[in-house]
N, C-alpha and C. Protein backbone atom coordinates (compact mmCIF):
# COMPACT_ATOMS: atom_id res chain seq x y z
N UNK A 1 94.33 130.63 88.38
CA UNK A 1 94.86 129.30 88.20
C UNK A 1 94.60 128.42 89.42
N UNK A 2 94.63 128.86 90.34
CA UNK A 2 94.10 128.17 92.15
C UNK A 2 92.87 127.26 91.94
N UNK A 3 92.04 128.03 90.97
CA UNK A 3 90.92 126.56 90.98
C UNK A 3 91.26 125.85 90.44
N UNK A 4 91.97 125.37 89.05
CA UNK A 4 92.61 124.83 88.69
C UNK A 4 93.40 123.45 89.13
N UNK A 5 94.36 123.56 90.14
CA UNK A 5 95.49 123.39 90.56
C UNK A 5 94.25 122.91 91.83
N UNK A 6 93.72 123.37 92.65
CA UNK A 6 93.19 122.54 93.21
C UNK A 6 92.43 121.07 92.89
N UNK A 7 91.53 121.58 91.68
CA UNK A 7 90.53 120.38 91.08
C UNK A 7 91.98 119.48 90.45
N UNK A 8 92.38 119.67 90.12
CA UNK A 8 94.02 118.71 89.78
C UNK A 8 94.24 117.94 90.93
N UNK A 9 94.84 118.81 92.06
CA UNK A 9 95.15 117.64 92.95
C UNK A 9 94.28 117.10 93.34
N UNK A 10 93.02 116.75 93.66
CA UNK A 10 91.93 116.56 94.10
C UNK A 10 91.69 115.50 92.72
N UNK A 11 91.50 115.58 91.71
CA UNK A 11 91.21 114.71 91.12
C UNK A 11 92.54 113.99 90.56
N UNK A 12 93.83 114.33 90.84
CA UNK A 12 95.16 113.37 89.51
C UNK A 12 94.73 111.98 89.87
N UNK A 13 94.68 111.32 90.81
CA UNK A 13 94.49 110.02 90.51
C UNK A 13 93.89 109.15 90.21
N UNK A 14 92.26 110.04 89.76
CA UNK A 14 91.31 109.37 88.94
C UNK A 14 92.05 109.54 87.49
N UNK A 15 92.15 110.76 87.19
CA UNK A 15 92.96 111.24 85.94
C UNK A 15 94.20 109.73 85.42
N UNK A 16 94.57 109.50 86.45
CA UNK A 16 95.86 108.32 86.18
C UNK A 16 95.40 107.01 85.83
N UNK A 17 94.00 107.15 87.11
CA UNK A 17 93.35 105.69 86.67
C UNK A 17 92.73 105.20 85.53
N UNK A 18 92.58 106.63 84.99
CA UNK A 18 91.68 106.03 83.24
C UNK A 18 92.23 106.64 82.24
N UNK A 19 93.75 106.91 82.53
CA UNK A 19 94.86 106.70 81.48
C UNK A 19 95.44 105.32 81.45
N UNK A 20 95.37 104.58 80.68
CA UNK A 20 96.17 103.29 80.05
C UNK A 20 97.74 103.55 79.87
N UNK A 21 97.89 104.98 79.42
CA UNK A 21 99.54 104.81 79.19
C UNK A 21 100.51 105.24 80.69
N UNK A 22 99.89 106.18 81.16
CA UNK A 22 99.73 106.49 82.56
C UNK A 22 100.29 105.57 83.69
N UNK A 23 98.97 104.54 83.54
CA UNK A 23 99.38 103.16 84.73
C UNK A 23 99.91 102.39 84.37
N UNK A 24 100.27 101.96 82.47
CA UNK A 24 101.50 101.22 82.31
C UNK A 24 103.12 101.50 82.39
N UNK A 25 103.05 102.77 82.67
CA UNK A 25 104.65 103.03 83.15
C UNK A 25 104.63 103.10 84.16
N UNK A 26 103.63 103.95 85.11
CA UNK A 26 104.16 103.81 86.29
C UNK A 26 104.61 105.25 87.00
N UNK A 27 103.70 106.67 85.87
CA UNK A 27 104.42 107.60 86.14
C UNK A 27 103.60 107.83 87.72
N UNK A 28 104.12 109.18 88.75
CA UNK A 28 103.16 109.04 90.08
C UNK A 28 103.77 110.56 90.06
N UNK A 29 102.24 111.26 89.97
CA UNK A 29 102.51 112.86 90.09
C UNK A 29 102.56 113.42 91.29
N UNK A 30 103.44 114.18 91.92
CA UNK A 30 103.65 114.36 93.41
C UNK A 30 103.63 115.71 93.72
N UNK A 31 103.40 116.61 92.79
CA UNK A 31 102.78 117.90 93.62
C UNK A 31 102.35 118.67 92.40
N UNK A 32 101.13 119.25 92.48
CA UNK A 32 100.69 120.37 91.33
C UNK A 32 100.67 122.00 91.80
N UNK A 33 101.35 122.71 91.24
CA UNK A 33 101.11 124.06 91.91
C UNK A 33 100.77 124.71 90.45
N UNK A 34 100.45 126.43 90.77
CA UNK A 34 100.89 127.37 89.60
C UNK A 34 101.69 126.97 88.88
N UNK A 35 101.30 126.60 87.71
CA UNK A 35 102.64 126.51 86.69
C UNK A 35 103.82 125.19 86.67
N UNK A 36 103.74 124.74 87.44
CA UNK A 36 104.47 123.79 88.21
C UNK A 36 103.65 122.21 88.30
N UNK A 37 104.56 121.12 87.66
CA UNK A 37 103.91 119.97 88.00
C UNK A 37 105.51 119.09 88.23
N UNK A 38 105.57 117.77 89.34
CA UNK A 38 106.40 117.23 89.66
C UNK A 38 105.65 115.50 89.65
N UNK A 39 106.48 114.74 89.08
CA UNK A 39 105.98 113.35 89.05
C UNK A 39 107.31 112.83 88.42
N UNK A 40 107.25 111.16 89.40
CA UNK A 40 108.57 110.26 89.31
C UNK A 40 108.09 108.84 88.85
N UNK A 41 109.27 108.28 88.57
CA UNK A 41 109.01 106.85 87.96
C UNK A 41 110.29 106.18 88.48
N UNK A 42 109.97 105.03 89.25
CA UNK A 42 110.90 104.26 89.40
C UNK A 42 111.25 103.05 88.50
N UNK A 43 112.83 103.21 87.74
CA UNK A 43 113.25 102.92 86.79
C UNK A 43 113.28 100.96 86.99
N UNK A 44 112.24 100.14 86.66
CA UNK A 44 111.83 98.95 86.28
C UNK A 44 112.89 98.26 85.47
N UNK A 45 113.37 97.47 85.59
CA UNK A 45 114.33 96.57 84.73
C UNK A 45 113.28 95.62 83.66
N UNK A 46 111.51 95.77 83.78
CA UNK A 46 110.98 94.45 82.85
C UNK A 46 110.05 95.53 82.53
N UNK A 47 110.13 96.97 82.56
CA UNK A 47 109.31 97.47 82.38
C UNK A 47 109.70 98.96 81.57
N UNK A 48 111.11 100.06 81.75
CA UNK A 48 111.32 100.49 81.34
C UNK A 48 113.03 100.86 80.84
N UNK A 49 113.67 99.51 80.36
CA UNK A 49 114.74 99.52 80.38
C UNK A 49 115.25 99.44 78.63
N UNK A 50 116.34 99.92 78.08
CA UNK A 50 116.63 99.41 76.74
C UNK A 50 117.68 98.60 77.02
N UNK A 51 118.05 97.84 76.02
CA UNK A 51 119.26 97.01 75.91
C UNK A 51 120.87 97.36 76.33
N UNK A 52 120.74 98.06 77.09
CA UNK A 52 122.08 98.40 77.94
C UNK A 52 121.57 98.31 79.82
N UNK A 53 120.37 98.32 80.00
CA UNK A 53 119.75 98.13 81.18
C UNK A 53 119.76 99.32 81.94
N UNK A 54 119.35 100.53 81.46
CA UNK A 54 118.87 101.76 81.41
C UNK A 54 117.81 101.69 81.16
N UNK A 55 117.76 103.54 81.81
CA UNK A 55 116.09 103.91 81.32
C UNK A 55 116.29 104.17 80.18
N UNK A 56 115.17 103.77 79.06
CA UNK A 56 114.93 103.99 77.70
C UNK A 56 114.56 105.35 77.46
N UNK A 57 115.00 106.09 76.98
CA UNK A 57 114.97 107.89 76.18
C UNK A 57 113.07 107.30 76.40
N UNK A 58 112.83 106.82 76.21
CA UNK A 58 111.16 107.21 75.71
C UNK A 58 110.76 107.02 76.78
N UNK A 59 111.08 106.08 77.57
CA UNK A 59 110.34 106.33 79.25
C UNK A 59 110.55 107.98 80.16
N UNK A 60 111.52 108.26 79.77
CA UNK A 60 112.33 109.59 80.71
C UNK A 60 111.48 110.81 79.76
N UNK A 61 111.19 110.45 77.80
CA UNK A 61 110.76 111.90 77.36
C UNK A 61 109.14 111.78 77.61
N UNK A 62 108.33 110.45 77.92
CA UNK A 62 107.21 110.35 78.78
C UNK A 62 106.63 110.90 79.59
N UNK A 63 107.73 110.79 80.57
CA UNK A 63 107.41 111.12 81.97
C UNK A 63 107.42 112.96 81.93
N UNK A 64 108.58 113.36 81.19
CA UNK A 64 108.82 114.91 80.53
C UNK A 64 107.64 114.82 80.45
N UNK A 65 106.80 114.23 79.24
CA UNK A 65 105.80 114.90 78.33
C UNK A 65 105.07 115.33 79.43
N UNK A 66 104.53 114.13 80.05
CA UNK A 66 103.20 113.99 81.01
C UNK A 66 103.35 115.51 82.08
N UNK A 67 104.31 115.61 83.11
CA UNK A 67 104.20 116.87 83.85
C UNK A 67 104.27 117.98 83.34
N UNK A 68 105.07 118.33 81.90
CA UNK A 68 104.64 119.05 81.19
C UNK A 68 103.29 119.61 80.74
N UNK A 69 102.60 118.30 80.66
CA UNK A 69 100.76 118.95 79.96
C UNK A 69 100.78 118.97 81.16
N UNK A 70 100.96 118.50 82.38
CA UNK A 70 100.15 119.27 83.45
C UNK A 70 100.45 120.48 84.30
N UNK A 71 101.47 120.83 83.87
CA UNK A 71 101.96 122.23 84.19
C UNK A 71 100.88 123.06 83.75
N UNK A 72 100.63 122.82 81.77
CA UNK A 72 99.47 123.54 81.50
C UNK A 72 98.57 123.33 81.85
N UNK A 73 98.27 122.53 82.42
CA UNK A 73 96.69 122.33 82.80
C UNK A 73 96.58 123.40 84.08
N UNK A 74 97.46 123.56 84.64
CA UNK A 74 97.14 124.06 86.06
C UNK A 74 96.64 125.78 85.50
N UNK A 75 96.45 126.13 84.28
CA UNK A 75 96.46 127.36 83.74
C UNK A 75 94.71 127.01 83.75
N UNK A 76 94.33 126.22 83.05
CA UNK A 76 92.76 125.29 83.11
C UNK A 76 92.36 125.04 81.19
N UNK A 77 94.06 124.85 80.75
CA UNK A 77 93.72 125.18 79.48
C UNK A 77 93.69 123.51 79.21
N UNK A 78 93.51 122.59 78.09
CA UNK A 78 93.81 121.76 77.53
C UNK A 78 94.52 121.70 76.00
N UNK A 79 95.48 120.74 76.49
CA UNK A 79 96.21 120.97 75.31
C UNK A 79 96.80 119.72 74.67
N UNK A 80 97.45 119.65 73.39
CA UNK A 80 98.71 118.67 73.03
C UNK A 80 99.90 118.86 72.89
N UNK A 81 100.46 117.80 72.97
CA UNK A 81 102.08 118.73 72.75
C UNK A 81 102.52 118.78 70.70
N UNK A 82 102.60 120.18 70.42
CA UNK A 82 103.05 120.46 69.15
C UNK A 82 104.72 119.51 68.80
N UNK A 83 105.43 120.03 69.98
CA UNK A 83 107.17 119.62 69.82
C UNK A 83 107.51 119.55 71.26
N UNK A 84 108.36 118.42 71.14
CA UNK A 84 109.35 118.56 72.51
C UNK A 84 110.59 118.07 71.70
N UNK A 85 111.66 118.81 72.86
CA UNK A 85 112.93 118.88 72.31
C UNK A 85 113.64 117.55 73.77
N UNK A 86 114.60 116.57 73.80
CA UNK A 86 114.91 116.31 75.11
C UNK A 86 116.87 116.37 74.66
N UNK A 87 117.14 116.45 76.03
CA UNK A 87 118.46 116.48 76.30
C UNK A 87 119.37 114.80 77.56
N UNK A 88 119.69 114.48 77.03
CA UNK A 88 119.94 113.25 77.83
C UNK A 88 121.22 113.43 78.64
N UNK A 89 121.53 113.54 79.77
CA UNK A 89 122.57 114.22 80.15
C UNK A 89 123.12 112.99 81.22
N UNK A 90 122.58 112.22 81.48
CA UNK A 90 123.03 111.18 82.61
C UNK A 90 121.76 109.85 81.88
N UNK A 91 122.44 109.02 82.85
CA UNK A 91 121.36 107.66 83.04
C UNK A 91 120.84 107.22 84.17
N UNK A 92 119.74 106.72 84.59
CA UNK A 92 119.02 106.18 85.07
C UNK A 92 119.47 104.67 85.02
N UNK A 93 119.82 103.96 86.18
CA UNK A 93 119.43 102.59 86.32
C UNK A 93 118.48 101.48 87.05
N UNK A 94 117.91 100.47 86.94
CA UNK A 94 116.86 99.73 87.32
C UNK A 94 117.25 100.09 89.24
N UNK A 95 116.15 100.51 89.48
CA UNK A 95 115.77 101.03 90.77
C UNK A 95 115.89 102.40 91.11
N UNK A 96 116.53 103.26 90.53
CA UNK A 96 116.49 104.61 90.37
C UNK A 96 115.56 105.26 90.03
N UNK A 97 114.64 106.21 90.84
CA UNK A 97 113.68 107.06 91.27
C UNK A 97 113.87 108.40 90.52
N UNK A 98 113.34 108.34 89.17
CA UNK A 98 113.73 109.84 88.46
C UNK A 98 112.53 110.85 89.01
N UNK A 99 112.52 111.90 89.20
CA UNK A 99 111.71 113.13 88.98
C UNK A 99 111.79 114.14 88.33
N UNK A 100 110.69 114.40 88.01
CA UNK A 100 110.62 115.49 86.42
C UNK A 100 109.79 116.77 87.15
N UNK A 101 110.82 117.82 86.77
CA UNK A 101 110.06 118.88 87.23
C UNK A 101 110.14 119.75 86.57
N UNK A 102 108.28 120.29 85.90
CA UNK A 102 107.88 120.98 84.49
C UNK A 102 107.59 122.21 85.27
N UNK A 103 107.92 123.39 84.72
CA UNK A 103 107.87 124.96 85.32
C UNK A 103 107.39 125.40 83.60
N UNK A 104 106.14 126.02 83.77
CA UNK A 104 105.60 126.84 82.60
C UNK A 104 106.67 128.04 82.35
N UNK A 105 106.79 128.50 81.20
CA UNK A 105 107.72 129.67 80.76
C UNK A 105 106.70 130.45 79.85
N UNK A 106 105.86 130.25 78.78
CA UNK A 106 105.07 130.77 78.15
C UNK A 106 103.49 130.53 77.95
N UNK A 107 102.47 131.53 78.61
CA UNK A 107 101.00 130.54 78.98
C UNK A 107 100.37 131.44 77.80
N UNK A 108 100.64 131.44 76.38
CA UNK A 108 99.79 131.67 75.31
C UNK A 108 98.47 131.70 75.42
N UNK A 109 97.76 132.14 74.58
CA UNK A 109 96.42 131.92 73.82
C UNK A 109 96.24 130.83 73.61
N UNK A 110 96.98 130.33 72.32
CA UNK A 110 96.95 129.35 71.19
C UNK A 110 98.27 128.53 71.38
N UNK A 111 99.84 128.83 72.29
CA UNK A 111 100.83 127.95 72.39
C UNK A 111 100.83 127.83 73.95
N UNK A 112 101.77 127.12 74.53
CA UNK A 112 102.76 127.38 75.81
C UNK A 112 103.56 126.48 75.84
N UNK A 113 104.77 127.25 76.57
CA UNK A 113 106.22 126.65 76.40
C UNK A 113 106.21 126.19 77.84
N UNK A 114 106.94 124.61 78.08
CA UNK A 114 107.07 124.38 79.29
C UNK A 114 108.34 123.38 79.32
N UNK A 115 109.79 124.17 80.58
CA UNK A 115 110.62 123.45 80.49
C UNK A 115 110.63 122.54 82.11
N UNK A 116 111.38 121.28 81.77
CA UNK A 116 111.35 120.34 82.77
C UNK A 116 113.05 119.71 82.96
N UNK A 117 112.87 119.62 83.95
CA UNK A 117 114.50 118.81 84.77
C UNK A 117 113.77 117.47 85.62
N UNK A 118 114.95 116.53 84.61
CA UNK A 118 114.76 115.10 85.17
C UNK A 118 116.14 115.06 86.08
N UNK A 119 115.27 114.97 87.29
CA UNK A 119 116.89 114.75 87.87
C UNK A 119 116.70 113.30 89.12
N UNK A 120 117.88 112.60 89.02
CA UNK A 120 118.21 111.14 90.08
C UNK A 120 117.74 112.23 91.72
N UNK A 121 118.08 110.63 92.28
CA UNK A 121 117.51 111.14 94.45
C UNK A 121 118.61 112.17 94.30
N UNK A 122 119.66 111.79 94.16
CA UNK A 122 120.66 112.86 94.55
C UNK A 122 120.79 113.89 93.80
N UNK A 123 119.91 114.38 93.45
CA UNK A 123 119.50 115.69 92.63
C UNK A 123 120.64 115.89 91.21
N UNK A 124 121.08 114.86 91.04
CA UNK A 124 121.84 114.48 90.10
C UNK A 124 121.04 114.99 88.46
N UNK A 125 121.45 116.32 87.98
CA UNK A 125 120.68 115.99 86.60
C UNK A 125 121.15 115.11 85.49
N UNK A 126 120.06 114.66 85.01
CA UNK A 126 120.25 113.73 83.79
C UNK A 126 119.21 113.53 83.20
N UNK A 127 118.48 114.88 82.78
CA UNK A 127 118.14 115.06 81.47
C UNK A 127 117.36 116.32 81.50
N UNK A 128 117.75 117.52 80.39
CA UNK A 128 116.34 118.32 80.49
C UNK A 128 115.45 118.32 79.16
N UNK A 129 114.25 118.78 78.83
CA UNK A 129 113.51 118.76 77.89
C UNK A 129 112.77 119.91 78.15
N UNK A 130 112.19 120.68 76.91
CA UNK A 130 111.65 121.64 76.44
C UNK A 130 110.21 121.29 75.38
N UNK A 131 109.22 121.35 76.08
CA UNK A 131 107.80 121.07 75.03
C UNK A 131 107.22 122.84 74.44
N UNK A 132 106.46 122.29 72.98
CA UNK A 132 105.64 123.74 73.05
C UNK A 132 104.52 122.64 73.01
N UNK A 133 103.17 123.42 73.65
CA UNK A 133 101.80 122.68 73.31
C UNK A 133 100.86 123.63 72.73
N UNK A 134 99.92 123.11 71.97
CA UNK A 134 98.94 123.18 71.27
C UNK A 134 97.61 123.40 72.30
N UNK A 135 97.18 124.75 72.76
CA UNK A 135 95.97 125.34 73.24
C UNK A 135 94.97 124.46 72.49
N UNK A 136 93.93 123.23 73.16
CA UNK A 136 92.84 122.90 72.23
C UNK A 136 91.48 123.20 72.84
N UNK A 137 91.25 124.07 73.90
CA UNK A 137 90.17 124.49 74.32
C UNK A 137 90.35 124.75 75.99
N UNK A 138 89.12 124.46 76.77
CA UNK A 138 89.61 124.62 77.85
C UNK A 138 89.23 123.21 78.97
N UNK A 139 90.32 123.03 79.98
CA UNK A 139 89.56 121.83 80.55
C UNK A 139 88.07 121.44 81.17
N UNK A 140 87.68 120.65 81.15
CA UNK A 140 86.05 120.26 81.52
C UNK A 140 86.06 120.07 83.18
N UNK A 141 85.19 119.34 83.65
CA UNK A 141 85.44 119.35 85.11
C UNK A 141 84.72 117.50 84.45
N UNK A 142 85.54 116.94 83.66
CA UNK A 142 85.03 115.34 83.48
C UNK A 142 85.97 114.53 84.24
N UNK A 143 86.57 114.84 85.19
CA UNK A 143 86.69 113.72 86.63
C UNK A 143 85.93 113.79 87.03
């Protein structure tokens, strides 16, 4: 997995730059290891808020999704996500710095299970989520 996880960090921020959904939220991935991916979003009031002036469930199960596939990636597999499950346990408000941290649990053939903790600066949790993904081949070296 080390080559992997290297060509990752070495390339995430081309990877970010020619994702569209990527640089419109605002996610920023901050460390790739084995199994392990960590990336935060600072919670935008014109950018990721719902009508109570919170983070919106879909910005927070986003940011889930995203370190999630890259947990798997650090395996060198490519994948989609089949299901994610999320848990909303706290809120996020405009200027609050969430981080999501995806730890692989199952590195399949054909599935893998990967769970993640969104938690505030003050290590405050408030939210976890559970993805399975869809094995669709293996990654390219197209950074």
């Amino acid at each position: 997995m080390q080559d992997y996880v290297e060509y990752l960090n070495e390339k995430i921020d081309v990877m970010v730059e020619r994702s569209p959904f990527l640089k419109l939220i605002g996610i920023k991935v901050t460390d790739i290891q084995d199994g392990v991916a960590v990336g935060t979003i600072q919670v935008s009031a014109d950018e990721h808020t719902n009508l109570y002036q919170i983070a919106h469930g879909g910005t927070l199960a986003s940011l889930a999704d995203t370190v999630m596939g890259l947990a798997c990636a650090t395996t060198g597999k490519k994948v989609v996500t089949l299901d994610i499950n999320m848990n909303y346990l706290g809120a996020a408000v405009v200027g609050d710095v969430v981080t999501a941290t995806a730890k692989l649990i199952h590195g399949g053939k054909s599935t893998m299970v990967v769970e993640c903790d969104l938690t505030k600066e003050n290590r405050q949790l408030i939210g976890k989520a559970r993805a399975t993904f869809f094995v669709t081949g293996m990654l390219g070296r197209q950074w």
